[in-house]
C-alpha atoms as a PDB file:
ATOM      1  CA  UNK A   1     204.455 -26.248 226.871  1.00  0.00           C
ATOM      2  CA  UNK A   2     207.842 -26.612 228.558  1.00  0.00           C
ATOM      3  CA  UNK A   3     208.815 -23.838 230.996  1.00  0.00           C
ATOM      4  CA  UNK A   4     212.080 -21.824 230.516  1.00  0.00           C
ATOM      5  CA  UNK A   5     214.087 -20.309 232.719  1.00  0.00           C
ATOM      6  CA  UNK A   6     212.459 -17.037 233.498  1.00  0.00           C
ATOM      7  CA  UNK A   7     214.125 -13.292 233.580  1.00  0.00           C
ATOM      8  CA  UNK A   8     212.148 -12.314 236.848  1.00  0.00           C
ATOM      9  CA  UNK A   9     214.781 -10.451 239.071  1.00  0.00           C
ATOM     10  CA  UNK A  10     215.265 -12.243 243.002  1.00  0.00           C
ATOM     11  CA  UNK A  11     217.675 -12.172 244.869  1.00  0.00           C
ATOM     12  CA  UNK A  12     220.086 -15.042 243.958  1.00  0.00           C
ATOM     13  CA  UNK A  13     221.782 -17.497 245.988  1.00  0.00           C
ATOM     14  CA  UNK A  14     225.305 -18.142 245.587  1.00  0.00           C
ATOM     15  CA  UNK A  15     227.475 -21.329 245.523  1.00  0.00           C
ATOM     16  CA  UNK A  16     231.493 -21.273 246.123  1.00  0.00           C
ATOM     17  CA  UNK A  17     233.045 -23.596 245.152  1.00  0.00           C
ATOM     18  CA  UNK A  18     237.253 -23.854 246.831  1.00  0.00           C
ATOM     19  CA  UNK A  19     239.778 -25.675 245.613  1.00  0.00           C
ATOM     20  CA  UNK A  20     243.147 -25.460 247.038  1.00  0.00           C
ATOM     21  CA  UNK A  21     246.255 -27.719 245.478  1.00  0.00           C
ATOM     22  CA  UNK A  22     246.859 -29.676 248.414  1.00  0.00           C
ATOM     23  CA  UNK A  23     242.628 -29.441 250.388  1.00  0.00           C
ATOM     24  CA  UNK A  24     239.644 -27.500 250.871  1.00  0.00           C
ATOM     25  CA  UNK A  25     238.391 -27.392 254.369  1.00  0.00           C
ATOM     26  CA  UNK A  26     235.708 -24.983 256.145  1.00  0.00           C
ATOM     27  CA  UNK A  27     234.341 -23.903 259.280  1.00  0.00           C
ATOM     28  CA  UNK A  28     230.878 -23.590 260.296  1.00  0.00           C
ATOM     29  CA  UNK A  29     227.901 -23.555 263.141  1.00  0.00           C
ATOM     30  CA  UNK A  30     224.715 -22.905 264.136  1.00  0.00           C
ATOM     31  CA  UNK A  31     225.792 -20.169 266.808  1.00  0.00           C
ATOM     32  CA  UNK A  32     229.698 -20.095 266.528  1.00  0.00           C
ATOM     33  CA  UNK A  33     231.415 -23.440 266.865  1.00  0.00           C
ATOM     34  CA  UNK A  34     234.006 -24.235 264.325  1.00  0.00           C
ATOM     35  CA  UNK A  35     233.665 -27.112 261.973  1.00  0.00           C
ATOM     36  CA  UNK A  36     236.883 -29.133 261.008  1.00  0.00           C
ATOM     37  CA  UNK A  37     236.452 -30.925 257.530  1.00  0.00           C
ATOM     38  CA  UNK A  38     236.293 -35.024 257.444  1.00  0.00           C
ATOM     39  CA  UNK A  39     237.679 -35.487 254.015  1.00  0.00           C
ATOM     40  CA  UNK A  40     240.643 -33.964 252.329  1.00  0.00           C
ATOM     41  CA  UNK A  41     240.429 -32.811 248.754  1.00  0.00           C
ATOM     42  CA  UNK A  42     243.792 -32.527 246.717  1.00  0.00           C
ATOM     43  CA  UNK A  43     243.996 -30.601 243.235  1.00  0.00           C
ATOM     44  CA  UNK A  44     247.648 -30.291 241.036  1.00  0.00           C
ATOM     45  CA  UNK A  45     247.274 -26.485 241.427  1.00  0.00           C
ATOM     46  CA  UNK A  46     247.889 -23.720 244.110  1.00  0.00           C
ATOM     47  CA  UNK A  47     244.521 -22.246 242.933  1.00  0.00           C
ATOM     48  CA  UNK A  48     241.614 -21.004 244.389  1.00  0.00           C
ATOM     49  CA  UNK A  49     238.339 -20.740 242.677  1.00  0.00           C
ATOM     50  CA  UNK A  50     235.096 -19.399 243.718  1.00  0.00           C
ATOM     51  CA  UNK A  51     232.083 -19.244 242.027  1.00  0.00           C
ATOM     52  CA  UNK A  52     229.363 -16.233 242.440  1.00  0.00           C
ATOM     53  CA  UNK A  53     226.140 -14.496 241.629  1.00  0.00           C
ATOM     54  CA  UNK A  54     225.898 -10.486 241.934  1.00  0.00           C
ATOM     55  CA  UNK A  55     222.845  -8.885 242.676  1.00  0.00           C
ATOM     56  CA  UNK A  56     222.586  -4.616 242.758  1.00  0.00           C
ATOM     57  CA  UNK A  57     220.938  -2.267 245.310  1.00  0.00           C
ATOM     58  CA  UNK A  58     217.392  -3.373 244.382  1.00  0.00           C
ATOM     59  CA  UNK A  59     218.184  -6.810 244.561  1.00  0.00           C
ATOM     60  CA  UNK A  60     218.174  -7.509 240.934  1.00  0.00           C
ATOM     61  CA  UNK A  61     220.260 -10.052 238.895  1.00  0.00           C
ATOM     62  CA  UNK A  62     223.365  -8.347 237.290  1.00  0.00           C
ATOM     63  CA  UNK A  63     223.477 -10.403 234.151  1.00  0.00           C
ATOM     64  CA  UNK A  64     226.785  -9.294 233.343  1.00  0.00           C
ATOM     65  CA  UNK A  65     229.383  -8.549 235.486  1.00  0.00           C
ATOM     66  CA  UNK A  66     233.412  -8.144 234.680  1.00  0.00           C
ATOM     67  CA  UNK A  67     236.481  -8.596 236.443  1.00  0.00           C
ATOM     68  CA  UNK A  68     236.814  -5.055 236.846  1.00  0.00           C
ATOM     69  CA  UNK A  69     234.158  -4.700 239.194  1.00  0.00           C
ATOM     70  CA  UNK A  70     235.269  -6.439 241.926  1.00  0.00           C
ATOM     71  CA  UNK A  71     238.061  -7.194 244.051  1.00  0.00           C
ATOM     72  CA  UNK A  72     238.646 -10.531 246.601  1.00  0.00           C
ATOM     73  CA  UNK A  73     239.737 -10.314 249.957  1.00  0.00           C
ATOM     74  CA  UNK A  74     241.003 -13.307 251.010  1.00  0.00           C
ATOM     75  CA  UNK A  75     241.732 -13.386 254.601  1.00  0.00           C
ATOM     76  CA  UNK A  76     244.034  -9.891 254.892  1.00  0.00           C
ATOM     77  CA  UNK A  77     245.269 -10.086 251.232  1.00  0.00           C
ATOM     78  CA  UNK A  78     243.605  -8.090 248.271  1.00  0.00           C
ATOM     79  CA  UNK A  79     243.368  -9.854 245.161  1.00  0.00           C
ATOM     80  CA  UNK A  80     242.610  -8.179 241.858  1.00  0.00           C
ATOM     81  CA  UNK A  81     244.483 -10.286 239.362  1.00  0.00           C
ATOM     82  CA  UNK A  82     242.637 -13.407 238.470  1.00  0.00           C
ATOM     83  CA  UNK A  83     243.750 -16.417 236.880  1.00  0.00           C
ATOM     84  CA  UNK A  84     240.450 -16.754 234.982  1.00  0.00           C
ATOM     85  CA  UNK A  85     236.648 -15.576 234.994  1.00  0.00           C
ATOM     86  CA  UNK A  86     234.292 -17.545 233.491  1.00  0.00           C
ATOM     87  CA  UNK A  87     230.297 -18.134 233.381  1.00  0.00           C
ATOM     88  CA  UNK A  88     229.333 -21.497 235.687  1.00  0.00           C
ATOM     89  CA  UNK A  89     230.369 -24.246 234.112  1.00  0.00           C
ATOM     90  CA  UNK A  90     226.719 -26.020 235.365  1.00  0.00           C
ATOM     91  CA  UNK A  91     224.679 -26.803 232.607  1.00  0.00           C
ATOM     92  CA  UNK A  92     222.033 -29.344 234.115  1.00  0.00           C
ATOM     93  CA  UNK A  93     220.051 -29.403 237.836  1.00  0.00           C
ATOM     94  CA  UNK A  94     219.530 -32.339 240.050  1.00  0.00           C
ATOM     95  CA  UNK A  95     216.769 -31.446 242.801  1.00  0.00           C
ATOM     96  CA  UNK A  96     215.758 -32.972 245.666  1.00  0.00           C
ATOM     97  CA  UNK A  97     212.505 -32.170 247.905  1.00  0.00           C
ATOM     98  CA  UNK A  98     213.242 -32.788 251.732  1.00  0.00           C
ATOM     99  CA  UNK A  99     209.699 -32.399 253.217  1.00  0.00           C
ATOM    100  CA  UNK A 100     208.850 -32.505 256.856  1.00  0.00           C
ATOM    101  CA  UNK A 101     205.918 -34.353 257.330  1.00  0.00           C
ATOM    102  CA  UNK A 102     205.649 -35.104 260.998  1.00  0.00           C
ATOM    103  CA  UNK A 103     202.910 -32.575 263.288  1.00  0.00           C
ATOM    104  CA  UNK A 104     205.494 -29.737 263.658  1.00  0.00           C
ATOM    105  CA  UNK A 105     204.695 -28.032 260.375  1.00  0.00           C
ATOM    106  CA  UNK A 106     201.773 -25.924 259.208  1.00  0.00           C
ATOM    107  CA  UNK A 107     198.821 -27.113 256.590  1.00  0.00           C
ATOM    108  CA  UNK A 108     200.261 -24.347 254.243  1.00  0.00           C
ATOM    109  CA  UNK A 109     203.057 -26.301 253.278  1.00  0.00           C
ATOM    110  CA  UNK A 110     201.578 -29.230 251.519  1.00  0.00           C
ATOM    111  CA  UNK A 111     200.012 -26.788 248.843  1.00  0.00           C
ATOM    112  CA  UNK A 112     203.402 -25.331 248.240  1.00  0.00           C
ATOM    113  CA  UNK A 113     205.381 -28.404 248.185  1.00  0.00           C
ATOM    114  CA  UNK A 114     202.970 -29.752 245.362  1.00  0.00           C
ATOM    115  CA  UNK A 115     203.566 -26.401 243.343  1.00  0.00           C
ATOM    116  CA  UNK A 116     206.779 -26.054 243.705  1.00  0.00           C
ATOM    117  CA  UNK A 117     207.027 -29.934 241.475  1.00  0.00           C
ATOM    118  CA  UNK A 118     204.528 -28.740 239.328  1.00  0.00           C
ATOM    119  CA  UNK A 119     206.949 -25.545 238.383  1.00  0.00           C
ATOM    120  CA  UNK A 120     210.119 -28.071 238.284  1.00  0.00           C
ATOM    121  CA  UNK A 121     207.816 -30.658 236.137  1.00  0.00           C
ATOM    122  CA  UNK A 122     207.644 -27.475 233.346  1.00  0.00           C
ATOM    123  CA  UNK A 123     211.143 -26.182 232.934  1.00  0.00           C
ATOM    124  CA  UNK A 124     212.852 -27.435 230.245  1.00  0.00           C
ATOM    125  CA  UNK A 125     216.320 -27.957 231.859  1.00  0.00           C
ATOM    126  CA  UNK A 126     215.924 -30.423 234.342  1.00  0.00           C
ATOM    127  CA  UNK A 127     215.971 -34.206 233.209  1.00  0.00           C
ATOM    128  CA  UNK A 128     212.703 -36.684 233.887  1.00  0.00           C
ATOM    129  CA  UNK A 129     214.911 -38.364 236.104  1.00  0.00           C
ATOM    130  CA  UNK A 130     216.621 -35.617 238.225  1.00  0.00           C
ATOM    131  CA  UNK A 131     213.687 -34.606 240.642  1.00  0.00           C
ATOM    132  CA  UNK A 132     213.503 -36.677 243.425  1.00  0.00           C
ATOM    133  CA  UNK A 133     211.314 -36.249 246.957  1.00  0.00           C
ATOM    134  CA  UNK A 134     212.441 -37.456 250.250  1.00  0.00           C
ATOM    135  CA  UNK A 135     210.381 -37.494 253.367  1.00  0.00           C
ATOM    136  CA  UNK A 136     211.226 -37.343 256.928  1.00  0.00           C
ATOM    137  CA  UNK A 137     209.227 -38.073 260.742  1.00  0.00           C
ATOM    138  CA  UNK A 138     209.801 -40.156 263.796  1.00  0.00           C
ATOM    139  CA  UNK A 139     213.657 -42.233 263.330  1.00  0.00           C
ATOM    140  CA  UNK A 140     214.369 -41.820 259.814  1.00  0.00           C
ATOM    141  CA  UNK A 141     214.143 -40.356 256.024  1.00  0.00           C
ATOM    142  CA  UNK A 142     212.260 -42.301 252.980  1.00  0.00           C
ATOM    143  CA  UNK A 143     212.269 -41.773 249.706  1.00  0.00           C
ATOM    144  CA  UNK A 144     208.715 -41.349 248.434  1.00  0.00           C
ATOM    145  CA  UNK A 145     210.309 -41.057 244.541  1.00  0.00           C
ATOM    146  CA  UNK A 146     213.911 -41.639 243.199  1.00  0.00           C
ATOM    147  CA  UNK A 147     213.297 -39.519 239.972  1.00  0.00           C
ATOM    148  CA  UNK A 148     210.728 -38.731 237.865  1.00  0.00           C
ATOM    149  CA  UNK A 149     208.604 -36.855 241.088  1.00  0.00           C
ATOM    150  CA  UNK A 150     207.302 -34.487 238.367  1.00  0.00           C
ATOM    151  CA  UNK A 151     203.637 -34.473 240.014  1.00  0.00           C
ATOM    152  CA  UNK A 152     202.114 -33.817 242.923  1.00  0.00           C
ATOM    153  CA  UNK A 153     200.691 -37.066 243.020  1.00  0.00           C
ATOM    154  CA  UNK A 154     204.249 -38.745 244.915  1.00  0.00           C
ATOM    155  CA  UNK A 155     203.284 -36.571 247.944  1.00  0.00           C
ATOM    156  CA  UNK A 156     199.868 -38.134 249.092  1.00  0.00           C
ATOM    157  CA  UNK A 157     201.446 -40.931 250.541  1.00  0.00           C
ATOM    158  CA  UNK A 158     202.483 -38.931 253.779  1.00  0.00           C
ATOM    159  CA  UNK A 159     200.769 -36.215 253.409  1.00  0.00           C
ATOM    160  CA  UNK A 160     197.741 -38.436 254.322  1.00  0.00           C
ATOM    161  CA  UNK A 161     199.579 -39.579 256.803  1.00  0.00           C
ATOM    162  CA  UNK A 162     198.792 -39.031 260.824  1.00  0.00           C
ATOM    163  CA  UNK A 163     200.670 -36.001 262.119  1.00  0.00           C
ATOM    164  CA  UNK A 164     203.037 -36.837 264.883  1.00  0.00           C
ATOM    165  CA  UNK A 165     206.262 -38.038 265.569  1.00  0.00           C
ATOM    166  CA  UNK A 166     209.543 -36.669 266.140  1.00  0.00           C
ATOM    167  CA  UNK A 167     211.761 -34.942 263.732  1.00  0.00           C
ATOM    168  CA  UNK A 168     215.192 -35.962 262.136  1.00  0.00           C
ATOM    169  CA  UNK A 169     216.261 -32.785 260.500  1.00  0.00           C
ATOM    170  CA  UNK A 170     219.970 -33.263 260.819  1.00  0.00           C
ATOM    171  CA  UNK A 171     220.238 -36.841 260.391  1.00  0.00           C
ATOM    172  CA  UNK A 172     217.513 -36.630 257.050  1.00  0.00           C
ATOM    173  CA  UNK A 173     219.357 -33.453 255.572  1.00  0.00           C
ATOM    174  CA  UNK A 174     222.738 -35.755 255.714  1.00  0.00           C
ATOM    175  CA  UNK A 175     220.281 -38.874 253.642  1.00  0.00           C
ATOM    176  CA  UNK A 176     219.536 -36.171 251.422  1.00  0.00           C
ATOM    177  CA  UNK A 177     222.776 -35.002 250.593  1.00  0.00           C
ATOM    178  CA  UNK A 178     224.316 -38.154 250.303  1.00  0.00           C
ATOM    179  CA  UNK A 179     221.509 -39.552 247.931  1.00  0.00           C
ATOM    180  CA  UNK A 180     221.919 -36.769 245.674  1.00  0.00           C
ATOM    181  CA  UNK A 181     225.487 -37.238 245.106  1.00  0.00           C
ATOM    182  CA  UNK A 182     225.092 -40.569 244.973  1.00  0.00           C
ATOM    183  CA  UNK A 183     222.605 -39.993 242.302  1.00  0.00           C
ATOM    184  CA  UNK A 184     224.769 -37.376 240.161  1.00  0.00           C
ATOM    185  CA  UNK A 185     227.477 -40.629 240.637  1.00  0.00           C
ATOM    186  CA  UNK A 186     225.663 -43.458 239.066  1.00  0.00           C
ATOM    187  CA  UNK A 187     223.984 -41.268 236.589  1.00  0.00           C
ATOM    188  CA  UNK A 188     223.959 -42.629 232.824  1.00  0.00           C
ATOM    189  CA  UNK A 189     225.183 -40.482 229.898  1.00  0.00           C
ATOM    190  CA  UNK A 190     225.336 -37.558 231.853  1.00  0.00           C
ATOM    191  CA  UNK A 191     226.546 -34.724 229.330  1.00  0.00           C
ATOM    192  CA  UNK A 192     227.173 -31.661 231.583  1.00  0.00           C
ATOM    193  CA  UNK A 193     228.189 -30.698 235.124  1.00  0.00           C
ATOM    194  CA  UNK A 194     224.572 -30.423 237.512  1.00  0.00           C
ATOM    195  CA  UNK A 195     223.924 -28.303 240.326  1.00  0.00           C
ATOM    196  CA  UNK A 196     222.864 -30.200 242.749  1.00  0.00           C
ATOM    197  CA  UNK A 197     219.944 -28.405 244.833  1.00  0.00           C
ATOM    198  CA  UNK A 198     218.200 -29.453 247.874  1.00  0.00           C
ATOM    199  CA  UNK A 199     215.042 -28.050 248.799  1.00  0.00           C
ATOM    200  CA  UNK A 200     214.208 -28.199 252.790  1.00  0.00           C
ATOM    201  CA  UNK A 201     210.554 -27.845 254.022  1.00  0.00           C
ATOM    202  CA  UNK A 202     211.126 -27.484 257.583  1.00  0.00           C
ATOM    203  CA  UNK A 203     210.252 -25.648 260.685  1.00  0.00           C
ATOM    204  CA  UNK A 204     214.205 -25.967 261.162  1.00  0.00           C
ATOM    205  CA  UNK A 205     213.635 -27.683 264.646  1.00  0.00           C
ATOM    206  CA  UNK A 206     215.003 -31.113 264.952  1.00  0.00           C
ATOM    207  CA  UNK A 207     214.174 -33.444 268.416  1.00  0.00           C
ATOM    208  CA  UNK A 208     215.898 -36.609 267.930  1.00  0.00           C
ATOM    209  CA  UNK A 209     218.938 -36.955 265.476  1.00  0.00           C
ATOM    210  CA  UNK A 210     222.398 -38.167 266.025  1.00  0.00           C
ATOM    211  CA  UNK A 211     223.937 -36.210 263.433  1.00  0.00           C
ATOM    212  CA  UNK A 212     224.524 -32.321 264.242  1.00  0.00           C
ATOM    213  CA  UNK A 213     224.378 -29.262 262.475  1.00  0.00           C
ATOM    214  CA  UNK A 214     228.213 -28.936 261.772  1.00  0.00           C
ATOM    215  CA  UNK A 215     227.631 -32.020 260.170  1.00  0.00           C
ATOM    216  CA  UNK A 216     224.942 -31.109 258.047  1.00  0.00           C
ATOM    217  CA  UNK A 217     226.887 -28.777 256.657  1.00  0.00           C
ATOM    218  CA  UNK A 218     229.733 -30.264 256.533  1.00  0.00           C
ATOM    219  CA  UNK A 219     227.980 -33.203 254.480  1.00  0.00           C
ATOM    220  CA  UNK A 220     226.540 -30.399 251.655  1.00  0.00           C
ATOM    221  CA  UNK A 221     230.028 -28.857 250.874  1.00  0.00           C
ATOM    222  CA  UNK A 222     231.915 -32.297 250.634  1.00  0.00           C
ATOM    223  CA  UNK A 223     229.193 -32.925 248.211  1.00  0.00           C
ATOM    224  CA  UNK A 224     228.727 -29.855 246.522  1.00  0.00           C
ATOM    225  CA  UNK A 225     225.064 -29.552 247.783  1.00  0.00           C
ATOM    226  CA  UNK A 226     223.285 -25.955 247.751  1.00  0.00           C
ATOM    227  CA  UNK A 227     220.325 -26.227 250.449  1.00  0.00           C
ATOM    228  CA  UNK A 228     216.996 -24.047 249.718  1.00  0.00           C
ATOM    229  CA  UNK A 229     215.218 -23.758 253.117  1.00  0.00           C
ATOM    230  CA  UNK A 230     211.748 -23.175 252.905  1.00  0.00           C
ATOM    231  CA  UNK A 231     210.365 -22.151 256.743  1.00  0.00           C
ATOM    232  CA  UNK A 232     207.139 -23.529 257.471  1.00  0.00           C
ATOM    233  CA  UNK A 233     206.429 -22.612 260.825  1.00  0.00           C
ATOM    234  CA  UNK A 234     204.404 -20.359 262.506  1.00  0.00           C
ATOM    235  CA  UNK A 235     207.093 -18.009 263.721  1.00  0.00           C
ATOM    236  CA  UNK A 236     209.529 -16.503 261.565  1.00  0.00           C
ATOM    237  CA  UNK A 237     211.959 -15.827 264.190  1.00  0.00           C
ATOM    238  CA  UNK A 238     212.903 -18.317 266.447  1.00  0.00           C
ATOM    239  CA  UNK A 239     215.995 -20.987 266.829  1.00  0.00           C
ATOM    240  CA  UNK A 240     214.768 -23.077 264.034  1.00  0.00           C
ATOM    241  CA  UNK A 241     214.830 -19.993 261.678  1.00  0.00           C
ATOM    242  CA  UNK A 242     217.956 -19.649 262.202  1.00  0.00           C
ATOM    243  CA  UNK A 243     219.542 -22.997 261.307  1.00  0.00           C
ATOM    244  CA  UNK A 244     217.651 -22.884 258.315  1.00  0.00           C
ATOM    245  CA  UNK A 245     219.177 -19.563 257.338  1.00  0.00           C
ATOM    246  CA  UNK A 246     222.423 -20.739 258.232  1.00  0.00           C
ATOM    247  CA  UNK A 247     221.611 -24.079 256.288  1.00  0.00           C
ATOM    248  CA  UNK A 248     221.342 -22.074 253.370  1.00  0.00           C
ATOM    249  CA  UNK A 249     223.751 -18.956 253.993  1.00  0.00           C
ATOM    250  CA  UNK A 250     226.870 -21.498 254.238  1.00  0.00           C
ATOM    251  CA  UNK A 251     225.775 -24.247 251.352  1.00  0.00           C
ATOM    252  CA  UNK A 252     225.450 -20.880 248.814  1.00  0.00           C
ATOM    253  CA  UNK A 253     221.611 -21.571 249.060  1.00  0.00           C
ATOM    254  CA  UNK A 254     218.654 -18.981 250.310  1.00  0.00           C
ATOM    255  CA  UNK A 255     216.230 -18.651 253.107  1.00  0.00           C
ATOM    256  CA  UNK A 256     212.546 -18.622 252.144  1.00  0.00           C
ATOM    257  CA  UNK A 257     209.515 -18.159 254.628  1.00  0.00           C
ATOM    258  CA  UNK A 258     206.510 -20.369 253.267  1.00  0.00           C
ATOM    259  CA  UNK A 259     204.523 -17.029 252.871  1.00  0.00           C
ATOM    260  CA  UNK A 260     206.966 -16.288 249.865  1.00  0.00           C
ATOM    261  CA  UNK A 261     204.997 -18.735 247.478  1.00  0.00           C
ATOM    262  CA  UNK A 262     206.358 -21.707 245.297  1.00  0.00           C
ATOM    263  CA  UNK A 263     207.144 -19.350 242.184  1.00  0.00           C
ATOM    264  CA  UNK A 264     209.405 -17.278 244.204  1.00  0.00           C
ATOM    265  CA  UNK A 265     211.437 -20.500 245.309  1.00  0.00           C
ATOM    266  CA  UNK A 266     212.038 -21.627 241.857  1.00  0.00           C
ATOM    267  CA  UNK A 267     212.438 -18.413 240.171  1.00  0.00           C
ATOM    268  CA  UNK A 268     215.075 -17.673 242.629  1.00  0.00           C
ATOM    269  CA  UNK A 269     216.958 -21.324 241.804  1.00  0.00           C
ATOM    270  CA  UNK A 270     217.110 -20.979 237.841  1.00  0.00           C
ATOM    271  CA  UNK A 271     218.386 -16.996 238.652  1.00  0.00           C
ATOM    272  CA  UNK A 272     221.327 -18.364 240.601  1.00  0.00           C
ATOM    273  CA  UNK A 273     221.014 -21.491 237.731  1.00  0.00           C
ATOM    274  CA  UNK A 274     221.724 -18.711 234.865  1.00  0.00           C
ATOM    275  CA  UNK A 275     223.418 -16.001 236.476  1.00  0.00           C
ATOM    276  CA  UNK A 276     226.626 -17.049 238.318  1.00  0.00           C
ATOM    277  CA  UNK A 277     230.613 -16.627 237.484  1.00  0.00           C
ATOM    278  CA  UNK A 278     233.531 -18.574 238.235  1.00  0.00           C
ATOM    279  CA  UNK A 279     237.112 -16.842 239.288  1.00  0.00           C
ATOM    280  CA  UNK A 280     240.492 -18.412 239.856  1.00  0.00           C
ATOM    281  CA  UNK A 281     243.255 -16.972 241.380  1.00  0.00           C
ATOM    282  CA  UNK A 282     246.469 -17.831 242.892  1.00  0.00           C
ATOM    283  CA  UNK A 283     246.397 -18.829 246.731  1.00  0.00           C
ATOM    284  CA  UNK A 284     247.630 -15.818 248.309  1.00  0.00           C
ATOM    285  CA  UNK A 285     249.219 -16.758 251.080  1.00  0.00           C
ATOM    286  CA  UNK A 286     249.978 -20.622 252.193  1.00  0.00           C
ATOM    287  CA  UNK A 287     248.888 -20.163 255.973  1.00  0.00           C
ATOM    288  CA  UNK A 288     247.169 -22.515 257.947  1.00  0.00           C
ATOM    289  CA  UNK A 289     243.795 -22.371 259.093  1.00  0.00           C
ATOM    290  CA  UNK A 290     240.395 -20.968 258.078  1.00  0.00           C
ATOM    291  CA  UNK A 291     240.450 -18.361 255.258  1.00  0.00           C
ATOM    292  CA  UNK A 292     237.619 -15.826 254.835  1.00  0.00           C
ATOM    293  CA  UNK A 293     236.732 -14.883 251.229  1.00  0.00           C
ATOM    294  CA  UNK A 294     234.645 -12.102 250.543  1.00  0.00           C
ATOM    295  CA  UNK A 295     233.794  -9.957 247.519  1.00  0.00           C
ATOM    296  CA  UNK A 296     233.285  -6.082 247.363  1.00  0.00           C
ATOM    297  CA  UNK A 297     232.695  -4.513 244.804  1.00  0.00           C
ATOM    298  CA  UNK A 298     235.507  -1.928 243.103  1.00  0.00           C
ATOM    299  CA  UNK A 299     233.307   0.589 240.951  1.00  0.00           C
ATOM    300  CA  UNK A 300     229.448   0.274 241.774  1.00  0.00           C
ATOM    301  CA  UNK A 301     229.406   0.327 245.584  1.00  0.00           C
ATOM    302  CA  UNK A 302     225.313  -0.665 245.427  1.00  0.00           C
ATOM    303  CA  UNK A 303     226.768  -4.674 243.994  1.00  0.00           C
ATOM    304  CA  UNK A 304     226.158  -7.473 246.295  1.00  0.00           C
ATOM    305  CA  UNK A 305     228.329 -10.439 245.549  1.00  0.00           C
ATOM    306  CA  UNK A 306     226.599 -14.066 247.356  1.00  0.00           C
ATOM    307  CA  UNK A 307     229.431 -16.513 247.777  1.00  0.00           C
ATOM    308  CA  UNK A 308     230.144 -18.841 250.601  1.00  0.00           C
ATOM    309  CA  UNK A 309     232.197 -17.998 253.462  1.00  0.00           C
ATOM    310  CA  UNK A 310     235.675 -19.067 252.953  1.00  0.00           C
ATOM    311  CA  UNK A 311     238.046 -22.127 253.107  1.00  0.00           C
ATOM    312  CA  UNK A 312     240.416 -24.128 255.458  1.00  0.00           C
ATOM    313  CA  UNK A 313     244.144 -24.579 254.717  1.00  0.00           C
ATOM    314  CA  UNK A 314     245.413 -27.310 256.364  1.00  0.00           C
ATOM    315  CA  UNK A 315     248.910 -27.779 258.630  1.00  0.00           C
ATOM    316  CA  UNK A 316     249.890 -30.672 256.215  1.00  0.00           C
ATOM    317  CA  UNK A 317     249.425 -28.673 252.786  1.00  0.00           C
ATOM    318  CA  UNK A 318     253.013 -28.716 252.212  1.00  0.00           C
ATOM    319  CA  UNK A 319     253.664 -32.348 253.016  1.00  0.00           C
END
């Protein structure tokens, strides 16, 4: 029997989503280097619009939330008046597994990896051909299955595989991002706007890529890409932790340790599936540069809001 989306309160992830009349831009690092967008992105409106999930003091889903109980502070400015708030306009999911499978990682993960596509293979939301699984060890990424990676049957071929080799992360999280929008792009009567999620099984360490982690990230907002990180090594707490907890705190994602178990990981991607908002309101202020965006709450002081970190105006907005 086909698996629903469940009611089981985790912390959500959030995705925001900026759109400025003339570009979107952002800035982001590993430690604290800025990142200057590639691409510009031009809308007909001087609007900004962010999209949310709200979780309370116990880290529950708030199901409902109103305008009321929150205000935006974009940059300096305060914004309570709102152009519109809305549920998520994302009715479908598009998922891709990015699994580590050179010597770096621990034995633990291949169980989990297999469970979490046996969960996805059950819910009733995500198309036969919108789960995909995409490997990575020594120069470059393959895709073990475009679509239709329901069982855990698509991961024997390199799980069986000798363990060894160096590790692409950087370079194989770009693949990844790029072959899921490239996906969502050639996809045939596609009736409704899907997430696109990408689910990283990594120790977070990467030895021999070209591209770097402002690129990575850079690569998941152009293309609207929310990265789960799922840790896998042995430590908790060192450098490769941290990129994967900044791979997920700046895509609107979250940051799982492997100990957290495969129903955790996808009960935590159909919350944020079900549970998030949209708000539009006018750009405050037409200044140059990287604005911060965050949301407090006005009534409830215990309401988290998850949304990414802001958006870059550029110098030739007004050309």
């Amino acid at each position: 029997m086909p698996r629903t989306f469940p009611n089981r309160h985790f912390l959500p992830a959030a995705l925001l989503a900026l759109i400025v009349w003339s570009a979107i831009g952002y800035r982001a690092s590993a430690q604290t280097d800025d990142l200057r967008p590639a691409a510009t992105f031009r809308t007909s409106t001087a609007e900004v619009r962010i999209t949310f999930s709200t979780t309370d003091q116990n880290d529950r889903v708030m199901a409902t939330v109103q305008p009321s109980d929150f205000a935006i502070v974009d940059r300096d400015l305060v914004v309570r008046e709102f152009r519109s708030f809305t549920r998520s306009e994302y009715t479908r999911l598009n998922i891709a597994l990015l699994v580590d499978s050179s010597g770096s990682v621990t034995p633990q993960f291949q169980q989990e990896v297999a469970n979490v596509l046996h969960v996805i293979g059950e819910i009733s939301g995500v198309p036969e051909g919108d789960v995909s699984v995409i490997s990575f060890r020594d120069l470059k990424p393959a895709v073990v299955c475009a679509g239709n990676c329901r069982t855990s049957d698509t991961l024997a071929k390199f799980f069986a595989a000798k363990d060894g080799g160096l590790t692409p992360l950087y370079d194989s999280t770009v693949f990844a991002s790029r072959y899921l929008a490239n996906r969502h792009d050639e996809a045939n009567g596609d009736t409704g706007r899907a997430r696109r999620i990408l689910i990283v099984f990594s120790d977070g360490l990467d030895t021999i890529s070209l591209k770097s982690f402002p690129d990575v990230v850079q690569e998941a907002l152009r293309d609207e890409i929310t990265i789960y990180a799922v840790d896998v090594s042995r430590s908790h707490g060192s450098r490769g932790t941290q990129v994967l907890r900044s791979f997920a705190l700046k895509t609107g994602g979250r940051y799982f340790p492997i100990e957290a178990g495969s129903a955790k990981i996808t009960d935590a991607i159909l919350e944020d599936f079900r549970a998030t908002y949209i708000v539009a309101y006018k750009l405050p202020k037409y200044t140059t540069g990287f604005h911060e965006v965050r949301i407090l709450p006005t009534r409830n002081l215990g309401l988290q809001f998850h949304c990414r970190l802001g958006y870059y105006y550029p110098s030739d907005a007004g050309d």
